[in-house]
N, C-alpha and C. Protein backbone atom coordinates (compact mmCIF):
# COMPACT_ATOMS: atom_id res chain seq x y z
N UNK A 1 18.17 -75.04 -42.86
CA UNK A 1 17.43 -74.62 -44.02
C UNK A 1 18.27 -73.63 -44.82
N UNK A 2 18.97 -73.84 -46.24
CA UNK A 2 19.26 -73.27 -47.38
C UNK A 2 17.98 -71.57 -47.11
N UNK A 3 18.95 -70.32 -47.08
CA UNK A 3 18.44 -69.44 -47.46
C UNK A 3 17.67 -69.47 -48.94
N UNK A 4 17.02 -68.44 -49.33
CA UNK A 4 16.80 -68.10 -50.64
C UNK A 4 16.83 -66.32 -50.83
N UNK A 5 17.07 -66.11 -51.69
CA UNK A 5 17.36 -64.57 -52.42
C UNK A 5 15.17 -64.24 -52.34
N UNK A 6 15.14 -63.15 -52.02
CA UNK A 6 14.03 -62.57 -51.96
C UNK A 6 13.52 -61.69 -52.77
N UNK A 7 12.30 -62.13 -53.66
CA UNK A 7 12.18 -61.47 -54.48
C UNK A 7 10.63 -60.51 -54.44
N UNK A 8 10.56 -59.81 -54.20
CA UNK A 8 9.41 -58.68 -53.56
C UNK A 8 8.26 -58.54 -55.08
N UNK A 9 8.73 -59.13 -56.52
CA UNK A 9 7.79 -59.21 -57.46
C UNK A 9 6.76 -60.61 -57.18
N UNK A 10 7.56 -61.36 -56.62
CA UNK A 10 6.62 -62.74 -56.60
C UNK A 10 5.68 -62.95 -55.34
N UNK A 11 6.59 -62.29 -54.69
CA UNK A 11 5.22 -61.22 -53.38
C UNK A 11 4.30 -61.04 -53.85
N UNK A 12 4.23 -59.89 -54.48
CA UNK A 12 3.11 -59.32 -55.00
C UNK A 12 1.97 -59.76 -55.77
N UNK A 13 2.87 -60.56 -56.98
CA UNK A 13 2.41 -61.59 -58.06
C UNK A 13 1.14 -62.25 -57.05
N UNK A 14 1.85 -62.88 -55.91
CA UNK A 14 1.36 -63.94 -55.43
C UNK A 14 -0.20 -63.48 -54.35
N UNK A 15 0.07 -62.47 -54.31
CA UNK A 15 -0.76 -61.52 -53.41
C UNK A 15 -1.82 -61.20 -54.14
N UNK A 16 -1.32 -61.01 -55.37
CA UNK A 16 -2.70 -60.35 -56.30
C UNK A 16 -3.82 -61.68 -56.80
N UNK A 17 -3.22 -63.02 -57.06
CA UNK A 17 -3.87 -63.85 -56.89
C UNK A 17 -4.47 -64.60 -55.75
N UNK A 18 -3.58 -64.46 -54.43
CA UNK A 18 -4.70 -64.18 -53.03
C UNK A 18 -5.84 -63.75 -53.39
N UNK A 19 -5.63 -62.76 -54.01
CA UNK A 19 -7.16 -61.51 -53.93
C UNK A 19 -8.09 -62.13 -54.56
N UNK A 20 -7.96 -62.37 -56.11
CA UNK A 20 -8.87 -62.92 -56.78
C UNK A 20 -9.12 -64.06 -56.53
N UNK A 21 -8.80 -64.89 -55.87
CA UNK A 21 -9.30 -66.26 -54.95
C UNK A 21 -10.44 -65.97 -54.07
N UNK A 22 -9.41 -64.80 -52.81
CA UNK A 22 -10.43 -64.70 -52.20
C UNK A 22 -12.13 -63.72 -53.06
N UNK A 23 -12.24 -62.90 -53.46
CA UNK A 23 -13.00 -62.14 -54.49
C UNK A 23 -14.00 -63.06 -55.19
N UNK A 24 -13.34 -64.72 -55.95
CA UNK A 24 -14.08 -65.16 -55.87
C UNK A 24 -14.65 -66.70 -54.75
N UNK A 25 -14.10 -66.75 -53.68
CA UNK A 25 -14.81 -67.46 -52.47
C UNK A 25 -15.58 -67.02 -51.65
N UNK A 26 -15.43 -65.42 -51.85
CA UNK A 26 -16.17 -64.81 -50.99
C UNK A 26 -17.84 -64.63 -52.33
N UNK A 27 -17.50 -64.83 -53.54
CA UNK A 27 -18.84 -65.14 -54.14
C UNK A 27 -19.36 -66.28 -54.43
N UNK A 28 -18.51 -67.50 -53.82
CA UNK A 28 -19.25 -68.62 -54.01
C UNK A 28 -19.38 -69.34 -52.60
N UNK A 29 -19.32 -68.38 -51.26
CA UNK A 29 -19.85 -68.48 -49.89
C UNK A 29 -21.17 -67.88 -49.73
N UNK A 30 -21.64 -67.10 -51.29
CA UNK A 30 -23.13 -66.22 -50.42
C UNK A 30 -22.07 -64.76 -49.74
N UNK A 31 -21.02 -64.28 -49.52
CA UNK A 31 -20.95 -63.52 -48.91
C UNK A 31 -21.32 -61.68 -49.94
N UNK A 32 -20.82 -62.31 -50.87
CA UNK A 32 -20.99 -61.16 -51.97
C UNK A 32 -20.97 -61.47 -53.30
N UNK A 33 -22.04 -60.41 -53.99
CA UNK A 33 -21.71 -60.68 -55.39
C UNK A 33 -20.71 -60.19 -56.20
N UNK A 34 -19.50 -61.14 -56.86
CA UNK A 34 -18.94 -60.47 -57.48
C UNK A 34 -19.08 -61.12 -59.45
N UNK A 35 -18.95 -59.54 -59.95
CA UNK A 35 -19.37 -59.81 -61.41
C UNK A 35 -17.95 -60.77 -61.72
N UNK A 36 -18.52 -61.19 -63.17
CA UNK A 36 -17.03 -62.29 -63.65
C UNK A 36 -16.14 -61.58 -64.11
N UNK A 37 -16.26 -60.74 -64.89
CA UNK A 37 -15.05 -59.56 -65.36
C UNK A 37 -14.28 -58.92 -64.40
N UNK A 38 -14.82 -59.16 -62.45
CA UNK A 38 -13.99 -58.20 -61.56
C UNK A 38 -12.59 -58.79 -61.58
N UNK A 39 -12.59 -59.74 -61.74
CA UNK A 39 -11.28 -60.59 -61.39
C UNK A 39 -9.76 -59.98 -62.47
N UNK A 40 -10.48 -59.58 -63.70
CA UNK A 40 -9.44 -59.57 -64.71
C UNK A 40 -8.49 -58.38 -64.46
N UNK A 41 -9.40 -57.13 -64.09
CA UNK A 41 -8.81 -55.89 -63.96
C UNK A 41 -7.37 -56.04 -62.52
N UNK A 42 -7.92 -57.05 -61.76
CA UNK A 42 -7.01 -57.13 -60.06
C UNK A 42 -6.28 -58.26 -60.92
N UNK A 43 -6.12 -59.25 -61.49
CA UNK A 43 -5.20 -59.58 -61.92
C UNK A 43 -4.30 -58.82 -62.85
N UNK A 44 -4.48 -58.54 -63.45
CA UNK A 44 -3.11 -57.50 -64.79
C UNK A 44 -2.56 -57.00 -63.82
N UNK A 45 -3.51 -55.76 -62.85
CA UNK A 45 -3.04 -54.79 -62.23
C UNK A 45 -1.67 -55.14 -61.31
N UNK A 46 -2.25 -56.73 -60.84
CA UNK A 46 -1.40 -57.16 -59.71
C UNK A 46 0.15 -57.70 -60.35
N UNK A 47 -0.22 -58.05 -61.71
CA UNK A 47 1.03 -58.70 -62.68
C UNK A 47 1.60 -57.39 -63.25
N UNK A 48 1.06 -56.44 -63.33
CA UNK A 48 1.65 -55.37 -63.88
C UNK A 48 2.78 -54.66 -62.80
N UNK A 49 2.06 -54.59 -61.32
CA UNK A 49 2.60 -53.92 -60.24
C UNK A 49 3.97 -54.78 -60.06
N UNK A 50 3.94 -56.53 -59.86
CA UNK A 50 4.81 -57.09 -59.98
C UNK A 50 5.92 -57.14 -60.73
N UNK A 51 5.87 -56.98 -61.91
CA UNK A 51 6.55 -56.64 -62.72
C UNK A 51 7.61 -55.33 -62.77
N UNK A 52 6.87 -54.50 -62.16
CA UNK A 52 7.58 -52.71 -61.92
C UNK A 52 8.59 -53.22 -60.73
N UNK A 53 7.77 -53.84 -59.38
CA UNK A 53 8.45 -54.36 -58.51
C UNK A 53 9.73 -55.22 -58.67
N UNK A 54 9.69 -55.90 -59.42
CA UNK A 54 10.31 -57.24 -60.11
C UNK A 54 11.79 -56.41 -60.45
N UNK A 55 11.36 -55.20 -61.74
CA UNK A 55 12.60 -54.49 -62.15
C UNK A 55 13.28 -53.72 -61.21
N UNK A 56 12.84 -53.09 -60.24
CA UNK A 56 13.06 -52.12 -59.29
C UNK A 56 14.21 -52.30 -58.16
N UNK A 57 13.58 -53.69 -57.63
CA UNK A 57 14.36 -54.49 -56.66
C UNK A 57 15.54 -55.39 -57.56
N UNK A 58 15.33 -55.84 -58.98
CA UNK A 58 16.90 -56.33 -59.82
C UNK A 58 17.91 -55.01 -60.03
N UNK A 59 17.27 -53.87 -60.20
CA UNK A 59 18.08 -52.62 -60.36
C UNK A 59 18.42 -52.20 -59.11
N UNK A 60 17.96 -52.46 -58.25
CA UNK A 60 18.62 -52.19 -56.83
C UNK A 60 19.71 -53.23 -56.65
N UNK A 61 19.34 -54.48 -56.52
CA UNK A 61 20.68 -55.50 -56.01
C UNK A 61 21.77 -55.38 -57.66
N UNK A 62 21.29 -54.59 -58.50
CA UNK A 62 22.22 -55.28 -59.54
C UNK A 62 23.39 -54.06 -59.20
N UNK A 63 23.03 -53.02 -58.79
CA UNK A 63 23.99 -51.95 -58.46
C UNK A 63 24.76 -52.22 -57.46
N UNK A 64 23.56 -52.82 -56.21
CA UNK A 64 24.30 -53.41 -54.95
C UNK A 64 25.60 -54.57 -55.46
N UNK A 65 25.23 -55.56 -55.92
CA UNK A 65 26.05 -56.19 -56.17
C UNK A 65 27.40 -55.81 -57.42
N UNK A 66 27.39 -55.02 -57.80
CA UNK A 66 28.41 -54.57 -58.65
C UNK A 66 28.17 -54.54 -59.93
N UNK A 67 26.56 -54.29 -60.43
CA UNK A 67 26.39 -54.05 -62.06
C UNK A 67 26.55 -55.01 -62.96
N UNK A 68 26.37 -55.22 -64.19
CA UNK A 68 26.69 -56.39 -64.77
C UNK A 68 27.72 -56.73 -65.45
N UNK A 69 29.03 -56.05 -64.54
CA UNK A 69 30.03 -56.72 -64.18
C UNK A 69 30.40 -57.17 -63.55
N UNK A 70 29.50 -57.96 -62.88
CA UNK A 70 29.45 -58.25 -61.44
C UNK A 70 30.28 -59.96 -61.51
N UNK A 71 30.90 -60.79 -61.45
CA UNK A 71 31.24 -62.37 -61.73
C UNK A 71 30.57 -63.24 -61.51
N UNK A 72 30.27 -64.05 -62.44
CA UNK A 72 29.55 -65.22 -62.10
C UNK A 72 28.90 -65.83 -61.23
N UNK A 73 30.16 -66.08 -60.57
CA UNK A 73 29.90 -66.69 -59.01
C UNK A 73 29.03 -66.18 -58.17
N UNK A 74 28.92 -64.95 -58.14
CA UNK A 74 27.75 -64.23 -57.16
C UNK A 74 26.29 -64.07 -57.94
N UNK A 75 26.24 -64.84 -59.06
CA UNK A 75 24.78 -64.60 -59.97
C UNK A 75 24.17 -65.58 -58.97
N UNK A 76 22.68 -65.63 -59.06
CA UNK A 76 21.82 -66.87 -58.54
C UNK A 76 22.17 -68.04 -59.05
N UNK A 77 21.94 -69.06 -58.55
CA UNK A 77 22.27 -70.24 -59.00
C UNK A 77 23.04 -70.68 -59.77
N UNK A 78 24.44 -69.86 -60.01
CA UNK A 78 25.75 -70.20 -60.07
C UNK A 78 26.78 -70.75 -59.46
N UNK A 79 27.29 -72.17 -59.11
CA UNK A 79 27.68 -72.79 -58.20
C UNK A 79 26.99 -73.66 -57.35
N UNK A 80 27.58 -74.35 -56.33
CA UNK A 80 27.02 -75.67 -55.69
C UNK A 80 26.26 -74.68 -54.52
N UNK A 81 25.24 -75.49 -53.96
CA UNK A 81 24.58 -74.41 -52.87
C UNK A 81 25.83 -75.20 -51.69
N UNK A 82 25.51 -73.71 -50.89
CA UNK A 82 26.12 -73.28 -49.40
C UNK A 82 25.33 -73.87 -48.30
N UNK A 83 25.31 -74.70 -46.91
CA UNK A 83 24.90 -75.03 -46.06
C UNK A 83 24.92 -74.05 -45.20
């Protein structure tokens, strides 16, 4: 299995829409009521957090990797993939 580069915004992204899934299955099981507007505030929040995350962790590897002078070759999906 081909690694992949890890990206800790699409984590999150992906987490925050977990929530509002579950938020609303858990109101269309009978388990709780939730109003229709709860969903909007846990989404932004979760796309917003992602986003901070998103820049945080590119400004970390972009230093790690040598700034954006960094060469080509080591960008994502520059070149043939590696086995």
């Amino acid at each position: 299995m081909l690694r992949h580069e890890f990206r800790p915004g699409r984590l999150v992204a992906g987490s925050a829409f977990v929530l509002a899934g579950v938020l609303y299955a858990g109101d269309a099981g009978g388990r709780w009521e939730t109003p229709w507007f709860a969903v909007i505030p846990v989404v932004v929040a979760g796309l917003c957090l992602a986003a901070v995350t998103g820049l945080v962790a590119r400004a970390i590897r972009g230093h790690r990797d040598g700034g954006p002078d960094a060469s080509p070759e080591r960008s994502a999906g520059a070149g043939p993939a590696e086995s």
